[in-house]
Protein backbone atom coordinates (compact mmCIF):
# COMPACT_ATOMS: atom_id res chain seq x y z
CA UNK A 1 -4.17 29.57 0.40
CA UNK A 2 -1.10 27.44 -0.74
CA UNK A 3 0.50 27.51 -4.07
CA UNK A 4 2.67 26.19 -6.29
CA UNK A 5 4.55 29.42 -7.23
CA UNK A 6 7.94 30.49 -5.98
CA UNK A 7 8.28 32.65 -2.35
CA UNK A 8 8.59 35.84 -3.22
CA UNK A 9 9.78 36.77 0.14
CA UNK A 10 11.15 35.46 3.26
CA UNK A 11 8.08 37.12 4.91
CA UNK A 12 5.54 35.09 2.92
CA UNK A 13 7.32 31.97 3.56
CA UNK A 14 6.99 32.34 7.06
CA UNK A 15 3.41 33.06 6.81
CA UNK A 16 2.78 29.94 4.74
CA UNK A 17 4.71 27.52 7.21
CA UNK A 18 2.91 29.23 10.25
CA UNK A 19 -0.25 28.49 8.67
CA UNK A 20 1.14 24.72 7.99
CA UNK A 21 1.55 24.90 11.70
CA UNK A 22 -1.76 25.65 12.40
CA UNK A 23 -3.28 23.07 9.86
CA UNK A 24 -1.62 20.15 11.12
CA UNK A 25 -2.20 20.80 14.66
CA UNK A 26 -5.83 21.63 14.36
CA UNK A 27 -5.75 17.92 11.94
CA UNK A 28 -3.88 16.60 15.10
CA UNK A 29 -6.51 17.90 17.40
CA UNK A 30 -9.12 15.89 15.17
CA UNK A 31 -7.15 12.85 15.37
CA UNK A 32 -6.26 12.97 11.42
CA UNK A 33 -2.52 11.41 11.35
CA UNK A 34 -0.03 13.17 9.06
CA UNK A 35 2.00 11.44 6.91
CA UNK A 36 5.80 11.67 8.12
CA UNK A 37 7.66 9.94 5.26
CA UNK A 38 6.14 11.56 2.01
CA UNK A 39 7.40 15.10 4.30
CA UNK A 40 10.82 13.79 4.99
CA UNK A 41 10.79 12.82 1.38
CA UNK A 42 10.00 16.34 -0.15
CA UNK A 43 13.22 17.49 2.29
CA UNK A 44 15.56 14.66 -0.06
CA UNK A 45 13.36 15.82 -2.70
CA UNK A 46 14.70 19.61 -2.50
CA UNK A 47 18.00 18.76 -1.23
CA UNK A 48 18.41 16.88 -4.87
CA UNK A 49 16.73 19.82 -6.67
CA UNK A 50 19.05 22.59 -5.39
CA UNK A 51 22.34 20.55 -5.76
CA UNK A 52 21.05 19.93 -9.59
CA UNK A 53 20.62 23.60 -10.24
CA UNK A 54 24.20 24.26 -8.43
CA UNK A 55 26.69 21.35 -9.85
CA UNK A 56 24.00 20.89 -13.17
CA UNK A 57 24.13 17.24 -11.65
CA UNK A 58 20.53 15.28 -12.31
CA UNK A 59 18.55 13.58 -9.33
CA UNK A 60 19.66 9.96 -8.29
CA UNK A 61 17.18 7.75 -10.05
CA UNK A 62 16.69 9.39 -13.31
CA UNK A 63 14.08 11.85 -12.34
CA UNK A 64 12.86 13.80 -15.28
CA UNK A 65 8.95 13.68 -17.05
CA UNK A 66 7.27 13.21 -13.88
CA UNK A 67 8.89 15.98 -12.25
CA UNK A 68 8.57 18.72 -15.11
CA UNK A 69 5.57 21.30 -13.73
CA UNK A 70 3.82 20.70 -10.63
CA UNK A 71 0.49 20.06 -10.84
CA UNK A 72 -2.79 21.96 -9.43
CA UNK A 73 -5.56 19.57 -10.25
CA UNK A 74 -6.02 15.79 -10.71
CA UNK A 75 -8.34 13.09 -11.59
CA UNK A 76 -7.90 9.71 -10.19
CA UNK A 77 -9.55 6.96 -12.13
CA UNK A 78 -10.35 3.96 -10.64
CA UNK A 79 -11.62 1.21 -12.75
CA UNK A 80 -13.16 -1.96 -10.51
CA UNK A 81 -13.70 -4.01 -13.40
CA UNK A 82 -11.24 -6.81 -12.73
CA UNK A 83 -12.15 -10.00 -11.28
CA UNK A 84 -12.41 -9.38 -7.96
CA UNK A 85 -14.60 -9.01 -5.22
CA UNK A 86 -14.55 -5.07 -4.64
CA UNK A 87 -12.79 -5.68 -1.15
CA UNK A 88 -9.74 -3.37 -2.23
CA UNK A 89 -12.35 -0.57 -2.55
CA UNK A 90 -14.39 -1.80 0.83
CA UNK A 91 -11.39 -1.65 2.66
CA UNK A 92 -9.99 1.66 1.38
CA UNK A 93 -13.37 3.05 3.01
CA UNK A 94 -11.71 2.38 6.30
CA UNK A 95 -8.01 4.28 5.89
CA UNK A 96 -7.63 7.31 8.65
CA UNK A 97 -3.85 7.99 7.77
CA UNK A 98 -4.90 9.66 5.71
CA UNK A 99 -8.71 9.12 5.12
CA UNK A 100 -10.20 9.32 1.48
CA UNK A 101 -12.34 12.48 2.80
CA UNK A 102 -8.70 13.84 3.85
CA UNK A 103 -7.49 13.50 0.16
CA UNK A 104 -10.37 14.73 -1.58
CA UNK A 105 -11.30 17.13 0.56
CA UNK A 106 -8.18 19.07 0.39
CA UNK A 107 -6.95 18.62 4.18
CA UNK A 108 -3.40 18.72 3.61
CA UNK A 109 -2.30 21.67 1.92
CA UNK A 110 0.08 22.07 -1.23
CA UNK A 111 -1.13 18.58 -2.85
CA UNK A 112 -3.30 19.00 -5.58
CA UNK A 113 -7.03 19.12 -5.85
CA UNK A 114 -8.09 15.72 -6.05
CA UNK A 115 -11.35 14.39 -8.42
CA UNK A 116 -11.80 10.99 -7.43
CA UNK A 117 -14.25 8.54 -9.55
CA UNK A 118 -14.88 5.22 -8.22
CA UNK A 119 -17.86 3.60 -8.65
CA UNK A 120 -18.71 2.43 -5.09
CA UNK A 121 -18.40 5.92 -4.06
CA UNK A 122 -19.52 8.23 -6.72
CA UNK A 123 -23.00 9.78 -6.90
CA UNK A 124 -22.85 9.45 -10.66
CA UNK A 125 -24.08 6.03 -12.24
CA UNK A 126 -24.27 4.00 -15.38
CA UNK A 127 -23.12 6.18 -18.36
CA UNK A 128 -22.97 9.66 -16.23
CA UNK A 129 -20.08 7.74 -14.18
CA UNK A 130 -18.28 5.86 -17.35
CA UNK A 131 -18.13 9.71 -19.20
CA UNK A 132 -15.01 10.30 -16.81
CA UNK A 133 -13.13 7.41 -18.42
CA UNK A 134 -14.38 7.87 -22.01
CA UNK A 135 -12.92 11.35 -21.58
CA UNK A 136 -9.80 9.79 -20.56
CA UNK A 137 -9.40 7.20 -23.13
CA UNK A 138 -10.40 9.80 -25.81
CA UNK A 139 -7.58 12.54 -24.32
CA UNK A 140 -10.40 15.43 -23.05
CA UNK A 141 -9.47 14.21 -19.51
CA UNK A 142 -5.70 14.52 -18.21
CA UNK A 143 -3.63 14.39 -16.28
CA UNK A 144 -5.05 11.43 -14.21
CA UNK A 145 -4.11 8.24 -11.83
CA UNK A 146 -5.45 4.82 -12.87
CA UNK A 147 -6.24 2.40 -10.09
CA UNK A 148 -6.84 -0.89 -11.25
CA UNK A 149 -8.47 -3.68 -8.58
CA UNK A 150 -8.96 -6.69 -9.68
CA UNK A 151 -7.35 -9.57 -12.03
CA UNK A 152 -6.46 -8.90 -15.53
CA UNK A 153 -8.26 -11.91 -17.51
CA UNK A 154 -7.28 -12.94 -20.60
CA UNK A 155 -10.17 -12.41 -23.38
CA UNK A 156 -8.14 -14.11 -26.15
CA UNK A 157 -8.19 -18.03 -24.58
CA UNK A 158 -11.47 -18.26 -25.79
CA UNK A 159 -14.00 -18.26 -28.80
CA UNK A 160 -16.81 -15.57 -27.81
CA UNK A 161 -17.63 -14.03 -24.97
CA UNK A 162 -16.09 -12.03 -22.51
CA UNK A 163 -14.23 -12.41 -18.40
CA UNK A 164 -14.35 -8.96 -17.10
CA UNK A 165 -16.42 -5.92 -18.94
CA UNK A 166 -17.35 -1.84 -18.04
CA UNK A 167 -19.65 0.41 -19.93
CA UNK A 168 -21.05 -0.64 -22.95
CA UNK A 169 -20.11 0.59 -26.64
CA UNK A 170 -22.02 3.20 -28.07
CA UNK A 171 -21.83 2.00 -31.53
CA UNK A 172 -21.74 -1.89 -30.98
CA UNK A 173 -23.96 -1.73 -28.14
CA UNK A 174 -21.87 -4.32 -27.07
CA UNK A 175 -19.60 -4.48 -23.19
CA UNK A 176 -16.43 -2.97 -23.73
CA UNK A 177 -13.65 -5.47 -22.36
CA UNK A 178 -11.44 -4.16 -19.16
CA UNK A 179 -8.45 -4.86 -21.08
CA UNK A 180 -9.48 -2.61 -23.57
CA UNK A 181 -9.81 0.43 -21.40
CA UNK A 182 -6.63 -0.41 -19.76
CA UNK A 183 -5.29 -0.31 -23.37
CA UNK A 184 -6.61 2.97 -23.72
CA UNK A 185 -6.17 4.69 -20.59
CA UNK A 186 -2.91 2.97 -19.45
CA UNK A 187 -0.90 5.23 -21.98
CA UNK A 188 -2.40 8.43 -21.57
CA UNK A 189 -2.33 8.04 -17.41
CA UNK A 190 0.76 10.19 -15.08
CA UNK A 191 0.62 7.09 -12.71
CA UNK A 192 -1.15 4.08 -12.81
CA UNK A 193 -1.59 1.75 -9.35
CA UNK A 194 -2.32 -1.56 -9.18
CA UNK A 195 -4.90 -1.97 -5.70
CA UNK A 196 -5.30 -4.83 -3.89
CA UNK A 197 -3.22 -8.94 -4.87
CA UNK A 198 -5.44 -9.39 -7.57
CA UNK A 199 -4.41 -6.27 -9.03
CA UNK A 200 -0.71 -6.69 -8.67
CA UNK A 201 -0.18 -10.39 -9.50
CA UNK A 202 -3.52 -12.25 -9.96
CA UNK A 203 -4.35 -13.61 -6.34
CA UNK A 204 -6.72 -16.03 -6.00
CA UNK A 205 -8.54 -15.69 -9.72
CA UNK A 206 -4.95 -16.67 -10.73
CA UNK A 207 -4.55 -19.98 -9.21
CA UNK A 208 -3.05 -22.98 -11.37
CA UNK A 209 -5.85 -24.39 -13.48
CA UNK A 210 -8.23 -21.30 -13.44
CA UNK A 211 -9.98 -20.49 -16.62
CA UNK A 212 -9.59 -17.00 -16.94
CA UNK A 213 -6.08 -17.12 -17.64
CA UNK A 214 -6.02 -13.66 -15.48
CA UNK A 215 -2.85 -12.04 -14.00
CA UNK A 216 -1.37 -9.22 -12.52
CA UNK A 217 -1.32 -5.73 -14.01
CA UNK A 218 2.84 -5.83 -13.92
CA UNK A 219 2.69 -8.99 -16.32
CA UNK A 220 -0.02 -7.43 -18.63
CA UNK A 221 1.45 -4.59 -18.94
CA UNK A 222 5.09 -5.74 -18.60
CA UNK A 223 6.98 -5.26 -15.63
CA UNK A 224 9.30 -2.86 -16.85
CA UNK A 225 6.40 -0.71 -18.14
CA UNK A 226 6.32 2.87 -17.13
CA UNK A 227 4.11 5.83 -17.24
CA UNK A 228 3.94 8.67 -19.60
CA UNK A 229 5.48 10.79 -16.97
CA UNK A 230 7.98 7.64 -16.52
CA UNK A 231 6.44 6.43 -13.46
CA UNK A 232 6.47 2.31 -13.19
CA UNK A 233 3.69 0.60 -11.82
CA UNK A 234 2.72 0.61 -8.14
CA UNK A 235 2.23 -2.21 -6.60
CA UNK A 236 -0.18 -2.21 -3.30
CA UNK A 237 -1.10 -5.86 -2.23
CA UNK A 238 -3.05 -7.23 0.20
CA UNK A 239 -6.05 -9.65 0.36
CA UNK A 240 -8.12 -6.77 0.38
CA UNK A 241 -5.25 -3.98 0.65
CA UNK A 242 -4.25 -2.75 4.07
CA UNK A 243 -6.30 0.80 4.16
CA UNK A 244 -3.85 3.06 5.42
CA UNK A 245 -0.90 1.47 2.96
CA UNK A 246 -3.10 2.37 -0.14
CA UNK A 247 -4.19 5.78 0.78
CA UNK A 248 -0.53 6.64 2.07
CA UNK A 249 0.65 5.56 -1.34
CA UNK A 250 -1.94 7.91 -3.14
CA UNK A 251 -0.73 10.72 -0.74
CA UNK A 252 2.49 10.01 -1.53
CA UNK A 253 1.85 10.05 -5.62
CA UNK A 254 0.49 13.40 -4.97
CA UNK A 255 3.08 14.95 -3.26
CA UNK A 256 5.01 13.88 -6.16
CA UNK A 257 3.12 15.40 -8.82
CA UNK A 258 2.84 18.57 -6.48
CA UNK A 259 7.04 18.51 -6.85
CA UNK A 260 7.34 17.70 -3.11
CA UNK A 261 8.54 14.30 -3.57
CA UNK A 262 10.91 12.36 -5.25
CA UNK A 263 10.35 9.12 -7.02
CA UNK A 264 7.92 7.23 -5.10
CA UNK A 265 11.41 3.61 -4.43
CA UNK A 266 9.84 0.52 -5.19
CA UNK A 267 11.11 -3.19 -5.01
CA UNK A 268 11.61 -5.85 -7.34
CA UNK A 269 8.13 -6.77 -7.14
CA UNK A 270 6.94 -2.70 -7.33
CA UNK A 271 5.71 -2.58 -3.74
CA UNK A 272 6.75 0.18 -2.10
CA UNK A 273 9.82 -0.18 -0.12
CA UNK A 274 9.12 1.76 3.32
CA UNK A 275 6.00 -0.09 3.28
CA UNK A 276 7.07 -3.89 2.40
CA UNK A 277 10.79 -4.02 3.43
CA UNK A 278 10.09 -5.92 6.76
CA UNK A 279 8.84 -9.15 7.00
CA UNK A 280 5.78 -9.59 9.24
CA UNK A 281 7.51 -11.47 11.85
CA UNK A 282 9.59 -8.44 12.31
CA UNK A 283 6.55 -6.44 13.69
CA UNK A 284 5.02 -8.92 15.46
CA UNK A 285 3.96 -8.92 18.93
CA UNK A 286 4.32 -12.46 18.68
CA UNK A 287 7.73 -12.47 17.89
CA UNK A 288 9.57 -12.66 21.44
CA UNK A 289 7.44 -16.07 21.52
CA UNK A 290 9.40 -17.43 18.71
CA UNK A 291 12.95 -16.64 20.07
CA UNK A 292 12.07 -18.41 23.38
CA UNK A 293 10.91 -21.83 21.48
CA UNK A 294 7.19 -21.05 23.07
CA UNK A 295 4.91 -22.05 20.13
CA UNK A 296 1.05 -22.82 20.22
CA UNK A 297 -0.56 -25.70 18.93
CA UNK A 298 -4.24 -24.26 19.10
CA UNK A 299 -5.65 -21.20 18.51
CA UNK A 300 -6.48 -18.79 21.14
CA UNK A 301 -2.76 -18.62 22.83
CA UNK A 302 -0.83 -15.26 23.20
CA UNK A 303 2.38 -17.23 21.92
CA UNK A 304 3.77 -17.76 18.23
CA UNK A 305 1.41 -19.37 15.71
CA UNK A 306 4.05 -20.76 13.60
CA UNK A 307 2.73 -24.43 14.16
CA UNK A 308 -0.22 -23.31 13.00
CA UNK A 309 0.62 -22.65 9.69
CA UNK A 310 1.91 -18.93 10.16
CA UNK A 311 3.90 -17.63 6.94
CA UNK A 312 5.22 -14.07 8.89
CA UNK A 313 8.89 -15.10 9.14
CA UNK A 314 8.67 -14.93 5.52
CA UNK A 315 6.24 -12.91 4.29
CA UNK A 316 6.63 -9.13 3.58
CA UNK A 317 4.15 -7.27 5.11
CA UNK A 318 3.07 -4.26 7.71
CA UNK A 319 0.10 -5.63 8.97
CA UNK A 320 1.76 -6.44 12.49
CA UNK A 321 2.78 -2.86 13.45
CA UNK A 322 0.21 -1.03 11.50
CA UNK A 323 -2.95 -3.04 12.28
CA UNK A 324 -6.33 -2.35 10.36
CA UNK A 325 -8.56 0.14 10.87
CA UNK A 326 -6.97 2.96 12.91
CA UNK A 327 -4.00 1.28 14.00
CA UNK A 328 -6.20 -2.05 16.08
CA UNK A 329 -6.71 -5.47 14.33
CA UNK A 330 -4.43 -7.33 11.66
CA UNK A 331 -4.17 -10.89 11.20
CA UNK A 332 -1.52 -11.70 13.96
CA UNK A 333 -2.81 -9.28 16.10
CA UNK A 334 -6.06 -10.91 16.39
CA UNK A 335 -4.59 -14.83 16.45
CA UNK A 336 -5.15 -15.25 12.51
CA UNK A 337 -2.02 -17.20 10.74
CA UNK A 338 -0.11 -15.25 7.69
CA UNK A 339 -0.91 -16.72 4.48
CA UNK A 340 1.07 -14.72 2.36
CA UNK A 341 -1.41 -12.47 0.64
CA UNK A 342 0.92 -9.65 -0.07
CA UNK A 343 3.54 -12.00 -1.75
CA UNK A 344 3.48 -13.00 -5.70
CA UNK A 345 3.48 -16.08 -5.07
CA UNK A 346 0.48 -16.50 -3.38
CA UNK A 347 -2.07 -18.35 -3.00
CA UNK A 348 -0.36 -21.29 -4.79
CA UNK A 349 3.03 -20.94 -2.90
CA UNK A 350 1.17 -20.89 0.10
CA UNK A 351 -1.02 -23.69 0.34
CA UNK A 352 -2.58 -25.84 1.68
CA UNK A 353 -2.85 -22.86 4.25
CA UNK A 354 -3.44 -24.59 7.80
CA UNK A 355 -0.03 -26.60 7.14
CA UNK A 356 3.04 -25.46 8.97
CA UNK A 357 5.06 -24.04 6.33
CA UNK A 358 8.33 -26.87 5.72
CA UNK A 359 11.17 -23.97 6.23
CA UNK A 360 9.30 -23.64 9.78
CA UNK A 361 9.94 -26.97 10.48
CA UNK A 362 13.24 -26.42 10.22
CA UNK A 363 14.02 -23.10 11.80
CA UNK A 364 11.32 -23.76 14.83
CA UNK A 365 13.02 -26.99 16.18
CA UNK A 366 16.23 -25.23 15.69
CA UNK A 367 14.98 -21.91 17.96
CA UNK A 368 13.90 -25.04 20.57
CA UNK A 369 17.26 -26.48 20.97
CA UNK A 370 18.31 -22.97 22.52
CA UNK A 371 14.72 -21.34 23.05
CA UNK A 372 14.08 -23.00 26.06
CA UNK A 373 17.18 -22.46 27.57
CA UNK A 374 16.99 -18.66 26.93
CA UNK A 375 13.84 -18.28 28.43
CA UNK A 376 14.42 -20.10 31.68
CA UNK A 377 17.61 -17.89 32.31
CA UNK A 378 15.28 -14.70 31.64
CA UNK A 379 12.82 -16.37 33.92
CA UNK A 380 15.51 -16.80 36.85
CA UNK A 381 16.65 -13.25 36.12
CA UNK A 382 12.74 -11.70 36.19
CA UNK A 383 12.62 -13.52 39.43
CA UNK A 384 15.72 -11.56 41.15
CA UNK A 385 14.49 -8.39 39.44
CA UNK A 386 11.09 -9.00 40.92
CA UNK A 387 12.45 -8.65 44.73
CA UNK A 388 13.44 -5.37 46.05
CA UNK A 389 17.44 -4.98 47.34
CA UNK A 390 17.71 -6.30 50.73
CA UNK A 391 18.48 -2.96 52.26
CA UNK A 392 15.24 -1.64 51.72
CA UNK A 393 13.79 -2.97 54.99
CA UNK A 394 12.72 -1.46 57.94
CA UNK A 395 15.00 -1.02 60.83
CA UNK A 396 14.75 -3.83 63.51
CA UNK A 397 16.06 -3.63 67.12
């Protein structure tokens, strides 16, 4: 229905955005959310491309391989074989905006057609599922996304033996190493994700003394590593990832490689920045709490957890406004602390996790000094607000 080719008249461009129309109501109707900021990024994205073909200036950022020919048809390989405990994929199961069954099953037009192989959720087992990525490896299978979930182990800190495997070698006989295949596939990928803490910069496999010697894809890889279609590494974190965060950043990928978006703006640490920018104290509901000095000791309070060992004045994060699964839930929502899960740094930075944090300390008996005060003054105003004007009374005689 939609393509990739240019209009040929105004007539049929009409026709396509009227059908758009329809689409997205009738997904509106059904309660599927559609994505706003991949669509406002596809307007930059041919803003940039028409000024290039008038002043022959390139696009801000250095757009060029990814960006070459849009593309119709996509695999997206995702390999499960860190160290990990499969919760990235568990929780992806749960994203609405968008769904997986909205990406795969072609509900938003003009992306491409999506294959998607992961093992939790394919039909195919054992060496039927593995073919995908031997294809891959061996070039027969392209273009494609890597997802990686899980910690990337070190095989050489030991004798014999091996961390992580997946498959098994046809001529050894022997398990085939997950470093290996991201080796081999890493190369030949158009974009390559990193799903889940574990994923991005070790998590909890990568605590100090751990035997693994596992990290992060960014430092196996190299942080500065990018893509044959010069893509760098995304970075999704989250102890498991946030649903909606991951599959937004796969529908955002693929409005890239359909030419509707421009590069996908990352941060220092590769997160993406629309998604990680705020802190999680910034969309907290517990936040007003904090400003007026009104901080719980025990759990179970409506006021700020701080005390309790909260990291969300810190901690980048969208878990407070965006919630769980379909917009309800998420740790401060629900009276759970922060512990930092989507940060580098954690756990190690983070612990021991019940403590207040020491910079809270700090800042909290600061906020009390004046907290107090604030609140008692909004308290005396409620209380004025709260009576009607005296002039709305009845008549007397």
């Amino acid at each position: 229905m939609f393509t990739n080719r240019p209009r040929e008249s105004v007539a049929q461009c009409m026709a396509e955005i009227g059908e758009l129309v329809r689409i997205r109501v009738g997904a509106l109707s059904r309660g599927i959310y559609t994505l706003f900021v991949p669509q406002l990024s596809s307007l930059r994205y041919f803003h940039w491309k028409r000024r290039e073909k008038m002043t022959g200036v390139e696009p801000r950022g250095g757009v060029t391989r990814w960006d070459s020919a849009p593309i119709s048809e996509i695999d997206i390989l995702w390999l499960t074989a860190g160290l990990s405990c499969d919760g990235d994929t568990i929780a992806v199961t749960a994203a609405t905006q968008p769904s997986i069954e909205d990406l795969v099953l072609g509900t938003f037009p003009w992306i491409p057609k999506v294959n998607f192989h992961n093992p939790f959720l394919a039909y195919e087992n054992g060496d039927e599922f593995v073919r995908y990525f031997r294809d891959a490896a061996e070039g027969r299978l392209s273009p494609f996304i890597l997802v990686i979930e899980g910690s990337i182990p070190n095989e050489k800190n030991k004798e014999d033996g091996y961390w992580a495997t997946f498959g098994t070698d046809a001529v050894t006989g022997q398990p085939i190493p997950t470093c290996d295949w991201i080796d081999q596939l890493a190369p030949k990928a158009w974009a390559v994700v990193a799903a889940g803490t574990c994923a991005t910069y070790g998590g909890i496999h990568a605590m100090q003394g751990n035997p693994t010697g596992c990290m992060g894809l960014a430092n196996y890889l190299g942080w500065q590593w990018k893509s044959q279609a010069g893509i760098p590494i995304v970075c999704v974190p989250g102890c498991p990832v946030q649903p909606d965060n991951f599959t937004e950043v796969l529908f955002y990928l693929l409005n890239m490689a359909a030419q509707r978006a421009p590069m996908i703006p990352l941060d220092d640490a590769l997160r993406p920045t629309w998604l990680f920018g705020a802190t999680v104290h910034e969309g907290c509901d517990r936040g007003g709490y904090y400003e007026q000095a009104q901080f719980t000791e025990e759990y179970g309070s409506p006021t700020c957890i701080v005390k309790l060992g909260c990291w969300g004045p810190v901690v980048q994060c969208n878990v407070g406004k965006r919630g769980w699964m379909a917009g309800i839930g998420g740790c401060p929502n629900v009276g759970g602390i922060c512990i930092g899960c989507t940060m580098p740094g954690f756990p190690d930075k983070f612990m021991p996790f019940m403590n207040q944090p020491l910079g809270s300390l700090l800042s909290s008996s600061a906020v009390m000094t004046y907290g107090r005060a604030i609140h008692a003054l909004r308290r005396f105003t409620q209380a004025s607000l709260n009576k009607e004007p005296s002039w709305r009374s009845r008549a007397r005689d």
